[in-house]
Protein backbone atom coordinates (compact mmCIF):
# COMPACT_ATOMS: atom_id res chain seq x y z
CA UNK A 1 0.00 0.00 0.00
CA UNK A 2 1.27 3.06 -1.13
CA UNK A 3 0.35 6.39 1.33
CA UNK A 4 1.19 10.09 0.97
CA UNK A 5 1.32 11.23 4.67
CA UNK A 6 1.00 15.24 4.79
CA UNK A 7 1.86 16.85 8.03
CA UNK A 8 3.16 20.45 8.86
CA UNK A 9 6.26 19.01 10.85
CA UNK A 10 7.23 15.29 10.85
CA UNK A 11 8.65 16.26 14.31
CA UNK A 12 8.85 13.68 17.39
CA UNK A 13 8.86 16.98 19.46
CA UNK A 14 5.17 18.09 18.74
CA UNK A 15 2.34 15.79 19.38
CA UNK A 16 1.26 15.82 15.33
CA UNK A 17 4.63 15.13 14.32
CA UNK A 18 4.60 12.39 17.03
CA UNK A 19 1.68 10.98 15.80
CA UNK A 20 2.88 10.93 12.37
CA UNK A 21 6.78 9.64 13.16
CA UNK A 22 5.04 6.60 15.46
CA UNK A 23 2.81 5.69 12.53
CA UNK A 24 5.23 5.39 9.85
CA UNK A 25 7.54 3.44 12.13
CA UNK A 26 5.36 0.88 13.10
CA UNK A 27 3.40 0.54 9.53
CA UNK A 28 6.42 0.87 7.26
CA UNK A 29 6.60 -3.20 6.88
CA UNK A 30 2.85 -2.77 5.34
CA UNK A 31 2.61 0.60 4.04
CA UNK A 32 5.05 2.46 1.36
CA UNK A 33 5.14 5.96 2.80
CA UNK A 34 5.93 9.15 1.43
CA UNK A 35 5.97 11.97 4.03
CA UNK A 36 4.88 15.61 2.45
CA UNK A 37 5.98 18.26 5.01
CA UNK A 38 7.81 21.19 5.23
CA UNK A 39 9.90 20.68 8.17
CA UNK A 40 11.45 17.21 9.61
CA UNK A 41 13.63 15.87 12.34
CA UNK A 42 16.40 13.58 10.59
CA UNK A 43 16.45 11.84 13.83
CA UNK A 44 12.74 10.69 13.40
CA UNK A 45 13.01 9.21 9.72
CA UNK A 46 13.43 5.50 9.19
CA UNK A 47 15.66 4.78 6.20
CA UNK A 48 13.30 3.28 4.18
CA UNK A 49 10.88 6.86 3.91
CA UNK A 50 10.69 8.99 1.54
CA UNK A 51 10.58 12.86 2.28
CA UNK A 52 9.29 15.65 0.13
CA UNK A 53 9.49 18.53 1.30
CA UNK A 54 6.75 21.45 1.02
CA UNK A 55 8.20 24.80 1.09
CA UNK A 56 5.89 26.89 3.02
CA UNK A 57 6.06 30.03 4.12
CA UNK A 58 6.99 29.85 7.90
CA UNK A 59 6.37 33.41 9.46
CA UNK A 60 3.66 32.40 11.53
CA UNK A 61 0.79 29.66 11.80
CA UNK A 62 -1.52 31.70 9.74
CA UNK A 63 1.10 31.85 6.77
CA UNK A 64 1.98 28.20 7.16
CA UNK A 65 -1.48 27.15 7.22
CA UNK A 66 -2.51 28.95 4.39
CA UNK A 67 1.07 28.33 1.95
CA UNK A 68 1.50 24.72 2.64
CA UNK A 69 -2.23 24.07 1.45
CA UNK A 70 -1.76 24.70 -2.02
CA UNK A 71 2.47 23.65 -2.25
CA UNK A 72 1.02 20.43 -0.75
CA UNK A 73 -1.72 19.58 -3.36
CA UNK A 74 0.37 20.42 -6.00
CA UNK A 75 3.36 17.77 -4.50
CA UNK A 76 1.03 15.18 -3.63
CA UNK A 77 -0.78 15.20 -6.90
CA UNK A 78 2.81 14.42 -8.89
CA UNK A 79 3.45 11.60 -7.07
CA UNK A 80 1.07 7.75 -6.85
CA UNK A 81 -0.09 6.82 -3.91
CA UNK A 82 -3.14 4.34 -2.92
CA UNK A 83 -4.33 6.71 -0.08
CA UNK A 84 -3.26 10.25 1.32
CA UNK A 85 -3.56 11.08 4.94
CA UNK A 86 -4.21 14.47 5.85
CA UNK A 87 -3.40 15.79 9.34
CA UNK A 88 -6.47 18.15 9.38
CA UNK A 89 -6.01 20.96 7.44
CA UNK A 90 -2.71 20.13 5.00
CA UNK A 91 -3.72 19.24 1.83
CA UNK A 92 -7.43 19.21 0.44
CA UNK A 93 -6.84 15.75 -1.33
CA UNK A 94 -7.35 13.57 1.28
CA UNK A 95 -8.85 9.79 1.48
CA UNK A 96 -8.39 9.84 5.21
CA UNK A 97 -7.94 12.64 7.79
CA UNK A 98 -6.54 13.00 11.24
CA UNK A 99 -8.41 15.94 12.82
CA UNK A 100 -6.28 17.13 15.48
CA UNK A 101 -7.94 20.42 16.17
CA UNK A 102 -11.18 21.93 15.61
CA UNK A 103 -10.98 25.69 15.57
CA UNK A 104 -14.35 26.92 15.29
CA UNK A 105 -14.42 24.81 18.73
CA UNK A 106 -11.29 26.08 20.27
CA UNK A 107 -12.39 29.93 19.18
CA UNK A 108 -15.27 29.19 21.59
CA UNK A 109 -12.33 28.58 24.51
CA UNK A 110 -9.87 30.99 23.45
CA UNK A 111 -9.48 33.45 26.39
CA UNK A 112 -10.38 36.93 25.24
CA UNK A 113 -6.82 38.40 26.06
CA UNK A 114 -5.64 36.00 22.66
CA UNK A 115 -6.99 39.14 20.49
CA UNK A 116 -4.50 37.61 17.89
CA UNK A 117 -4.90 34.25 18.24
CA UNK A 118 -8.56 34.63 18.02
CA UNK A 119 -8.22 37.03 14.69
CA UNK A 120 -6.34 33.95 13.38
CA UNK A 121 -9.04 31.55 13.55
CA UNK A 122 -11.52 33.17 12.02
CA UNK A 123 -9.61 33.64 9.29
CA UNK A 124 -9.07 29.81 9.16
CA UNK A 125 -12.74 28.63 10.03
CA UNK A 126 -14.01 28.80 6.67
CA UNK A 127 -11.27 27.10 4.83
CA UNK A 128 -11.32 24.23 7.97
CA UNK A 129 -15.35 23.79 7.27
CA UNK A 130 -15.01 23.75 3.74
CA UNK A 131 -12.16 21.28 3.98
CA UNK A 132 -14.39 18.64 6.15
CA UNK A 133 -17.02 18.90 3.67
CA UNK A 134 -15.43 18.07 0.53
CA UNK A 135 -16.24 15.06 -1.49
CA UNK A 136 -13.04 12.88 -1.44
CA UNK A 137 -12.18 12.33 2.43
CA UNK A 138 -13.98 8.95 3.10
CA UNK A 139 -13.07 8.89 6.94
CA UNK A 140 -11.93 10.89 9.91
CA UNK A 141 -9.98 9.81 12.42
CA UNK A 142 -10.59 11.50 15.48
CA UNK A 143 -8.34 11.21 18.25
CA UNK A 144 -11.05 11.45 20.94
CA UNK A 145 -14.38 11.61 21.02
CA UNK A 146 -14.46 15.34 22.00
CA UNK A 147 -12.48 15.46 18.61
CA UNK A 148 -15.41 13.63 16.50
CA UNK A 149 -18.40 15.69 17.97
CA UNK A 150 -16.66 18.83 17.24
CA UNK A 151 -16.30 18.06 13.75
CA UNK A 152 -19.71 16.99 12.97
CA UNK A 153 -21.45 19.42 15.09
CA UNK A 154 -18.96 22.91 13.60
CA UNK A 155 -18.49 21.61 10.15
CA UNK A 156 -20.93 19.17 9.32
CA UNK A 157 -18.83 16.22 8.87
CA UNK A 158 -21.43 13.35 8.08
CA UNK A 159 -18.78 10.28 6.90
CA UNK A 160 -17.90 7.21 8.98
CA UNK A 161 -15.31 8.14 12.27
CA UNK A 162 -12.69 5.92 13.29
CA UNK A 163 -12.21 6.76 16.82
CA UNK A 164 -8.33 6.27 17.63
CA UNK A 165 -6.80 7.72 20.83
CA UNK A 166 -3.11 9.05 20.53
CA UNK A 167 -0.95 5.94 21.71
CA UNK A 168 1.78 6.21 24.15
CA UNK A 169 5.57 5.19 24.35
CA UNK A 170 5.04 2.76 27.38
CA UNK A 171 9.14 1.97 27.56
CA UNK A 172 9.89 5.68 27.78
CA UNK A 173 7.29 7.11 29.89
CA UNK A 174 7.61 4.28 32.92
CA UNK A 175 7.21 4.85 36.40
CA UNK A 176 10.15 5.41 38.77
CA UNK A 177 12.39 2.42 39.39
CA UNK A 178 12.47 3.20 42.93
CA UNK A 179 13.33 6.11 45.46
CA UNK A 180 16.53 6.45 44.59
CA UNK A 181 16.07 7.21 41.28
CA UNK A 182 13.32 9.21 41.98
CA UNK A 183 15.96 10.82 44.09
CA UNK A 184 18.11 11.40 41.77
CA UNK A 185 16.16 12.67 39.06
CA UNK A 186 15.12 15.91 41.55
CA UNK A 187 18.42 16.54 42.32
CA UNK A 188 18.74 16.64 38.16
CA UNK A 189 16.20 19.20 37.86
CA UNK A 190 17.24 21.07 41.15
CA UNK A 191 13.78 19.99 43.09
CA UNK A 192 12.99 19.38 46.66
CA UNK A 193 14.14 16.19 47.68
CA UNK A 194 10.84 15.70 49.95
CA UNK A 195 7.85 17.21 49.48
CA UNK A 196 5.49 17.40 46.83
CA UNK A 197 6.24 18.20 43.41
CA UNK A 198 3.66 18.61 40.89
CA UNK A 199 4.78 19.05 37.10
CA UNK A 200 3.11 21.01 34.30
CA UNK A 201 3.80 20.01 30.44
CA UNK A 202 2.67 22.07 27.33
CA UNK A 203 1.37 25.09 25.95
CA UNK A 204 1.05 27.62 28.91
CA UNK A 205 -2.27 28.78 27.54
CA UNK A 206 -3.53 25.15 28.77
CA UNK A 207 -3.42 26.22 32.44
CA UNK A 208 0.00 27.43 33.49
CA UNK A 209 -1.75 30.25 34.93
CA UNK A 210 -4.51 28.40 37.03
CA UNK A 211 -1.82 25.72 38.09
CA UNK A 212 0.02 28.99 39.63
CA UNK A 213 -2.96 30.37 41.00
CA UNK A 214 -3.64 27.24 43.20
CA UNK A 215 0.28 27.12 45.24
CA UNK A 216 -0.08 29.70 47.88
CA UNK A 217 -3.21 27.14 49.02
CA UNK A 218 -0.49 24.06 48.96
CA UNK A 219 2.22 25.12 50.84
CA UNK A 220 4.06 22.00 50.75
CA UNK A 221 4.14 21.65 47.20
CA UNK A 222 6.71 22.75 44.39
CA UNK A 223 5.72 23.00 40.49
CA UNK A 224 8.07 22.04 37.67
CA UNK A 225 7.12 23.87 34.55
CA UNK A 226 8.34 22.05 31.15
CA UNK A 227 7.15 24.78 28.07
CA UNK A 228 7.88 26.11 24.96
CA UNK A 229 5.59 28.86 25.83
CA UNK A 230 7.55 32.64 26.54
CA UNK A 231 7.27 32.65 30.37
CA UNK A 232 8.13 36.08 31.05
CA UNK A 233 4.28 36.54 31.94
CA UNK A 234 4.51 33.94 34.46
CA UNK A 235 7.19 34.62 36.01
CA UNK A 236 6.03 37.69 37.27
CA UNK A 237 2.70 36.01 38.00
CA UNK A 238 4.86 33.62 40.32
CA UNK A 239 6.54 36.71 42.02
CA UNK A 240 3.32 38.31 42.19
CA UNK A 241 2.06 35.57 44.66
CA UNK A 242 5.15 35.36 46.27
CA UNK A 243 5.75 31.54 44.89
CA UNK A 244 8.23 32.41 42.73
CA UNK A 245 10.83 30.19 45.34
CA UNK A 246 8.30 27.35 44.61
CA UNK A 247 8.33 27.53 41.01
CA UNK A 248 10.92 25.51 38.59
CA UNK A 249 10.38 27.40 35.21
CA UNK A 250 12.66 24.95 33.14
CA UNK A 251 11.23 25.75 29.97
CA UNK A 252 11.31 23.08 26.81
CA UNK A 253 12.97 19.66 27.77
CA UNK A 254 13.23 17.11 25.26
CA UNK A 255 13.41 14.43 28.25
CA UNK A 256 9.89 14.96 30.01
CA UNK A 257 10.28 11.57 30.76
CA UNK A 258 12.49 11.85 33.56
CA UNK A 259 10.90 14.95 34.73
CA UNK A 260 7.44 13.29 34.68
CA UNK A 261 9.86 10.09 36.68
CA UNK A 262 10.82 12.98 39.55
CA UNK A 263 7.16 14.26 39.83
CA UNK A 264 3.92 13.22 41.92
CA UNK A 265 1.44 14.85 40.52
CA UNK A 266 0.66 16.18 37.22
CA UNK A 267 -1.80 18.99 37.18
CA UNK A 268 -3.10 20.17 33.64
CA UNK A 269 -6.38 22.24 33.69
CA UNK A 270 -6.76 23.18 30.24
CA UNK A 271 -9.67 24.26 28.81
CA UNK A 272 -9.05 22.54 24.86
CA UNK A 273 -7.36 20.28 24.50
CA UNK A 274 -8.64 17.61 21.33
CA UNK A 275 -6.14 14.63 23.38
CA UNK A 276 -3.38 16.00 25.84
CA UNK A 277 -0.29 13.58 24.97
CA UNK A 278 0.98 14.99 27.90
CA UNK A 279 -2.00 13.56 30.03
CA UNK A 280 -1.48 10.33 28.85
CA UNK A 281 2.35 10.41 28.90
CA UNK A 282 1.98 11.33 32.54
CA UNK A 283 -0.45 8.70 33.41
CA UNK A 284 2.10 6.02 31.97
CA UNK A 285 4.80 7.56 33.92
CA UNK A 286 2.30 6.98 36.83
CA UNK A 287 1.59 9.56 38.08
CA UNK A 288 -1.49 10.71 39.67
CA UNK A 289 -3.38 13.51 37.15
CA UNK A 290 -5.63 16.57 37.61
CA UNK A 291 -6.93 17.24 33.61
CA UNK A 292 -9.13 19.15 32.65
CA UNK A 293 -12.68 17.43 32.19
CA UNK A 294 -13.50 18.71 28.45
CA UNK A 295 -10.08 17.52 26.67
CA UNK A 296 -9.75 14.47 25.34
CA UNK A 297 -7.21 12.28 27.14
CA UNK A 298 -9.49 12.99 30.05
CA UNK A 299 -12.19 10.77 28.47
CA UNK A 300 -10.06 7.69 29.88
CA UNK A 301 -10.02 9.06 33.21
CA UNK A 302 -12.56 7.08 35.70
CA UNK A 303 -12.39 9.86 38.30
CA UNK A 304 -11.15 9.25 41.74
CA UNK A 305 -9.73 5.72 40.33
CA UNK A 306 -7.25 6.48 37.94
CA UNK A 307 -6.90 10.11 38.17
CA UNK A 308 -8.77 13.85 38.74
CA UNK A 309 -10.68 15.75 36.68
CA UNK A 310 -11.55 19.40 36.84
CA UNK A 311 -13.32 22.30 35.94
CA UNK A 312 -10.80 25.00 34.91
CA UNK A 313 -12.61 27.68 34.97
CA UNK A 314 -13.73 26.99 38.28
CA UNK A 315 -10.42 27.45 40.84
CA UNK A 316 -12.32 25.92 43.92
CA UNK A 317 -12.78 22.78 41.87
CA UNK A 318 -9.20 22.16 40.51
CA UNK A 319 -8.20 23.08 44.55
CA UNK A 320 -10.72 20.65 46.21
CA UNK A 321 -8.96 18.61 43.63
CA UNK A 322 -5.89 18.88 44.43
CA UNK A 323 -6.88 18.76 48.20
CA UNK A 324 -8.22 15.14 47.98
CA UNK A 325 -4.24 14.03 47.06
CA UNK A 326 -2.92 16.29 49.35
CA UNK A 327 -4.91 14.88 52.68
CA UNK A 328 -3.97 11.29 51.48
CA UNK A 329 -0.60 10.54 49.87
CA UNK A 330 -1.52 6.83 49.22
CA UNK A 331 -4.65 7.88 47.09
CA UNK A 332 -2.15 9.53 44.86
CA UNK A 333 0.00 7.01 44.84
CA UNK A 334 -3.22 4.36 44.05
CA UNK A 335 -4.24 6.52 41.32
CA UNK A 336 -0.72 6.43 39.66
CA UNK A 337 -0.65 3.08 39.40
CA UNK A 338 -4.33 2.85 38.12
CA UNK A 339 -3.55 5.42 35.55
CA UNK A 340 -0.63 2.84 34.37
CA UNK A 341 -3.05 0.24 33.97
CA UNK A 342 -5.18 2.31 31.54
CA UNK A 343 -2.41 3.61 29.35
CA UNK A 344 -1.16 0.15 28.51
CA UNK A 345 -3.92 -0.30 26.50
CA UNK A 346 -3.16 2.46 24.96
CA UNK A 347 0.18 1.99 23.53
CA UNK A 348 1.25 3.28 19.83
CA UNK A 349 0.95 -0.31 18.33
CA UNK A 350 -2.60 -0.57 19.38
CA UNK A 351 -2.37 3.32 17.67
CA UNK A 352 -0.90 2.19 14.81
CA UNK A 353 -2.95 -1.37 13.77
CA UNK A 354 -6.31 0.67 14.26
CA UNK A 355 -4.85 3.07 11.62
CA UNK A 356 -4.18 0.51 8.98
CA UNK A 357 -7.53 -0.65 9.47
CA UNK A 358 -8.93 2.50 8.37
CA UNK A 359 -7.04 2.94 5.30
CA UNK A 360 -8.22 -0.47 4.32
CA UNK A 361 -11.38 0.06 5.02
CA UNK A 362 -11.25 3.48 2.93
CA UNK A 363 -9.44 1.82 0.01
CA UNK A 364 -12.28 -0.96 0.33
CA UNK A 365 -14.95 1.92 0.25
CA UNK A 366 -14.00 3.80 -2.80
CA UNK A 367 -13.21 0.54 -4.57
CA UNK A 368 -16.64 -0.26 -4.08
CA UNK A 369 -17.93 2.69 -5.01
CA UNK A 370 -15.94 3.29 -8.27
């Protein structure tokens, strides 16, 4: 089987690029890939892939978004493939699509202070609700279920959905051997060596803020902050509630793994959030989670068994919350290993198999149809 695979960044580092670097890794026996994107990690590429690269214009996501489209179609369309994948919106000829995002959704959560952000997306809207109702794309793949009522609902999708949760890399997010790595691993990242650390991964716009918001209430704990996000902002937030000696602003780590492996808790309130890799990553590192109850990844949590879910915009619910773990270590620790138990069966083979059932079943559907 022959597949074009079109993706902004084929990029370990972001959760698309992930998603796409996992796939072709585990499906390159079966499947003949050729990967159409316009930026790649050399590290990520098996031998045997093909790269084409789609020269788009950079500047910012709106330029990106709206210069890969068309340099995209045009690549795709000179080469043969069986099927092309599109990661949402990349490239308008698409048998199957990954919807990652669904803007006219995530407009609805942007915080009003995101003036440009917010500009952005409705900009992008139309061409994202025209894309979901063309005539070619025979399936979605929707990476929750948050993900698949989004689409239908905002743009009208009406085709079958193959519901596929982001897999995890059970082998590198692992709980702690034992204490003394744990140990170890906070003396690494210049954390407490007792105490209680909690650890927040992603965007900052997915809670950073609320996270900070809740530590003058939990004086025994310390936050790790692992970001690509500017955190100028917060930093001053952290000295404005007189935290700031509390707060570990480390920034981007291409490692979370062991920070996730010197953590207890990981606290991640977001608002959107289509999946939350992060959520998951952290429950396979087993730890015990506070998500927010609307993403995705929080659609495995069975709350108060294998982790905590909250209302973000509600502070007395992510603290009552974070309480119940505070007035009973052991619960945390029971919910950790729960949240273990979950992820395995969640791993990026299980990912990957459901995947190549859907582009047979879409190559089966238009051969039937033609």
């Amino acid at each position: 089987m022959k597949v074009a695979l079109v993706v902004h960044d084929f990029d370990s580092t972001y959760g698309q690029g992930r998603y796409c670097v996992e796939i072709v890794r585990l499906l390159r026996e079966q499947v003949q890939f050729t990967v159409y994107a316009s930026f790649w990690n050399d590290a990520a590429i098996p031998d045997d892939v093909v790269i084409r690269r789609v020269p788009a214009w950079r500047a910012r996501a709106l330029t990106t978004i709206f210069s890969f489209i068309p340099l995209a179609e045009l690549a795709v369309r000179r080469g043969r493939h069986d099927l092309i994948h599109s990661q949402g919106l990349t490239c308008w000829s698409a048998d199957v699509i990954t919807g990652h995002v669904c803007n006219a959704a995530r407009l609805k959560q942007t915080p009003l202070t995101q003036i440009k952000s917010r500009r952005s997306m409705k900009l992008v809207i139309p061409l994202e609700r025209a894309f979901y109702r063309q005539r070619r794309a025979r399936r979605l793949i929707a990476i929750s279920r948050v993900m698949a009522r989004e689409i239908t609902e905002e743009y009208g999708w009406n085709r079958p959905v193959d519901l596929i949760y982001h897999g995890t890399n059970l082998t590198q997010f692992r709980p702690a051997r034992d204490s003394e790595e744990k140990r170890a691993l906070r003396q690494q990242y210049r954390l407490p060596a007792d105490g209680w650390v909690w650890v927040f991964a992603g965007e900052a716009v997915k809670g950073l803020s609320e996270v900070l918001k809740q530590l003058p209430h939990f004086p025994e704990a310390h936050l790790l902050v692992l970001t690509r996000s500017s955190l100028a902002a917060f930093q001053d937030e952290a000295n404005r509630l007189g935290i700031s000696g509390r707060v570990t602003f480390h920034g981007f780590e291409l490692q979370p793994e062991l920070a996730f492996r010197a953590s207890d808790t990981f606290v991640y309130p977001s608002r959107y959030d289509t999946f939350g890799m992060v959520g998951a990553e952290a429950m396979a590192s087993g730890l015990s989670v506070v998500l927010g109850r609307d993403i995705g990844v929080a659609e495995l949590i069975d709350a108060g068994r294998n982790g905590m879910v909250c209302s973000p915009q509600n502070p007395s619910d992510l603290r009552a919350q974070l309480s119940r773990l505070a007035e009973s270590p052991g619960f945390g620790i029971a919910l950790g290993r729960a949240a273990r138990k979950t992820i395995e069966r969640y791993d990026w083979d299980a990912c990957a198999r459901a995947t190549l059932k859907s582009y047979e079943t879409a190559i089966r559907d238009r051969e039937s149809q033609s």
